[in-house]
Protein backbone atom coordinates (compact mmCIF):
# COMPACT_ATOMS: atom_id res chain seq x y z
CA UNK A 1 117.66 98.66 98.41
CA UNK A 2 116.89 96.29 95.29
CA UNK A 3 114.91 96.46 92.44
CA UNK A 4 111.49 94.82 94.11
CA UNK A 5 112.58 97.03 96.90
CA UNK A 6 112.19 99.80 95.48
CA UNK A 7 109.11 99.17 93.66
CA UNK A 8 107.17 98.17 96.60
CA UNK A 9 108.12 101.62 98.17
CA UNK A 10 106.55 103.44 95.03
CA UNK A 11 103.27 101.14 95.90
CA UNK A 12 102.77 102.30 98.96
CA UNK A 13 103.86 106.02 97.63
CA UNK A 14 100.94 105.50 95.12
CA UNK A 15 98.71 104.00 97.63
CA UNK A 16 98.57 106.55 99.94
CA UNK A 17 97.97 109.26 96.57
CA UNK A 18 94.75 107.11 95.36
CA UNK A 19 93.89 107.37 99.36
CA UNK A 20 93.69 110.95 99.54
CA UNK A 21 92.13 111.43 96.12
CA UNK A 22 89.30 109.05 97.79
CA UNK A 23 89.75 111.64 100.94
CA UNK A 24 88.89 114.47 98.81
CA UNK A 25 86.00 112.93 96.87
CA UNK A 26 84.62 111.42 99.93
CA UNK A 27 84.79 115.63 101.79
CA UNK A 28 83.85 117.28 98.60
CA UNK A 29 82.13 114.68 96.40
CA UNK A 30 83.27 113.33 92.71
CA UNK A 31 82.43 116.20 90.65
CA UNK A 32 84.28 118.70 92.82
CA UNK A 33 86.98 121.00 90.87
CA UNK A 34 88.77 122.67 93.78
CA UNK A 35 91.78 121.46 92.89
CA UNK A 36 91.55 121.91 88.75
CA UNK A 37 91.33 118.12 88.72
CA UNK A 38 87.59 116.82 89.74
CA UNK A 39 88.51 113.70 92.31
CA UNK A 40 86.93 111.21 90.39
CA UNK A 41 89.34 112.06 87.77
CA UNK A 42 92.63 112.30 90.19
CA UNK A 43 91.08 108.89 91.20
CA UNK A 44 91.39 107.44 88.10
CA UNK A 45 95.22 108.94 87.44
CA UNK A 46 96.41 107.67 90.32
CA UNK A 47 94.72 103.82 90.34
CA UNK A 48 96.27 103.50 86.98
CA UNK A 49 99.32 104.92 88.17
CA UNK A 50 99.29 102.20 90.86
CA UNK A 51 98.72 99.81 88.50
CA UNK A 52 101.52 100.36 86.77
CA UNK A 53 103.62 99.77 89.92
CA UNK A 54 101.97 96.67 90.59
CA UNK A 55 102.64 95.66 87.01
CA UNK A 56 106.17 96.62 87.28
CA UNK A 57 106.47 94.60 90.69
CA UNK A 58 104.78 91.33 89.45
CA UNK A 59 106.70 91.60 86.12
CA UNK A 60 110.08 91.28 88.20
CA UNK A 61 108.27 88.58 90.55
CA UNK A 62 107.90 86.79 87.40
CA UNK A 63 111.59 87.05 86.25
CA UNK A 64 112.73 85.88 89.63
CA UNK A 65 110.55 83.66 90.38
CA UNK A 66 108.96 82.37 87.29
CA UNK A 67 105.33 83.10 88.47
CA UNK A 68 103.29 84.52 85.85
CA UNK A 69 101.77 88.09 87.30
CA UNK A 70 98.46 87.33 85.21
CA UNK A 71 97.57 84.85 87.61
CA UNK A 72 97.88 86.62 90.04
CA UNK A 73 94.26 88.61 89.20
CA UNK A 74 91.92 85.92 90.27
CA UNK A 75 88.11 86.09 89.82
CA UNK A 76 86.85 84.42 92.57
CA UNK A 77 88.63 86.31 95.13
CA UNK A 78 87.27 89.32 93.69
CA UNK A 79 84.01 88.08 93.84
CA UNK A 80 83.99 86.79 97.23
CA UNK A 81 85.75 90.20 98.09
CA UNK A 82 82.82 91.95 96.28
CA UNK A 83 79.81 90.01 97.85
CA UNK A 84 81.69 90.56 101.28
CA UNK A 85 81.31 94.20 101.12
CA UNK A 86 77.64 93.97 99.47
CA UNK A 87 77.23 92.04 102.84
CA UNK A 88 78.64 95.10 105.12
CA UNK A 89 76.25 97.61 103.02
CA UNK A 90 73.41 95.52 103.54
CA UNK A 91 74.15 95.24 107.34
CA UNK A 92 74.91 98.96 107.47
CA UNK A 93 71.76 99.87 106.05
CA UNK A 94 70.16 98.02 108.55
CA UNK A 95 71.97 99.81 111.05
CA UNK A 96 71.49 103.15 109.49
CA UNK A 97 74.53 104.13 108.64
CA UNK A 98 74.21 104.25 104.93
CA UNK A 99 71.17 105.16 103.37
């Protein structure tokens, strides 16, 4: 296993973690302190925790491949990704799903 190899396998690792923090706050709600840690505030460890993977990972993209990991945060993909799912919600309140 190399380097980016490596990393990529703590990604997923820290994935899955900020997955079941959003498991827990979705079965016991944000504010919950079950676990000594409230879920929004597990949620926030472990996003920044996989940020700091990701950061690693496109830090050594960059060195082997010269690509600079700022670009890889681009603004219109998170908007279209953010109007897509504003587009599900408004569907799914139609459908009565969410309320």
């Amino acid at each position: 296993m190399h380097y980016q190899e490596y990393l990529l396998t703590c990604m997923s690792e820290e994935a899955a973690e900020l997955i079941q923090t959003i498991g827990k706050a979705q079965r016991f709600g944000l504010d919950d302190d079950f676990y000594n840690e409230a879920p929004l505030l597990a949620m926030r460890r472990e996003f920044n925790d996989l940020l700091g993977v990701i950061e690693l990972l496109l830090e050594s993209i960059h060195n082997t491949y010269n690509i600079d990991y700022r670009a890889w945060v681009l603004p219109e993909l998170i908007e279209a990704k953010k109007k897509k799912v504003e587009k599900y919600i408004e569907y799914s309140e139609k459908k009565g799903t969410i309320g």
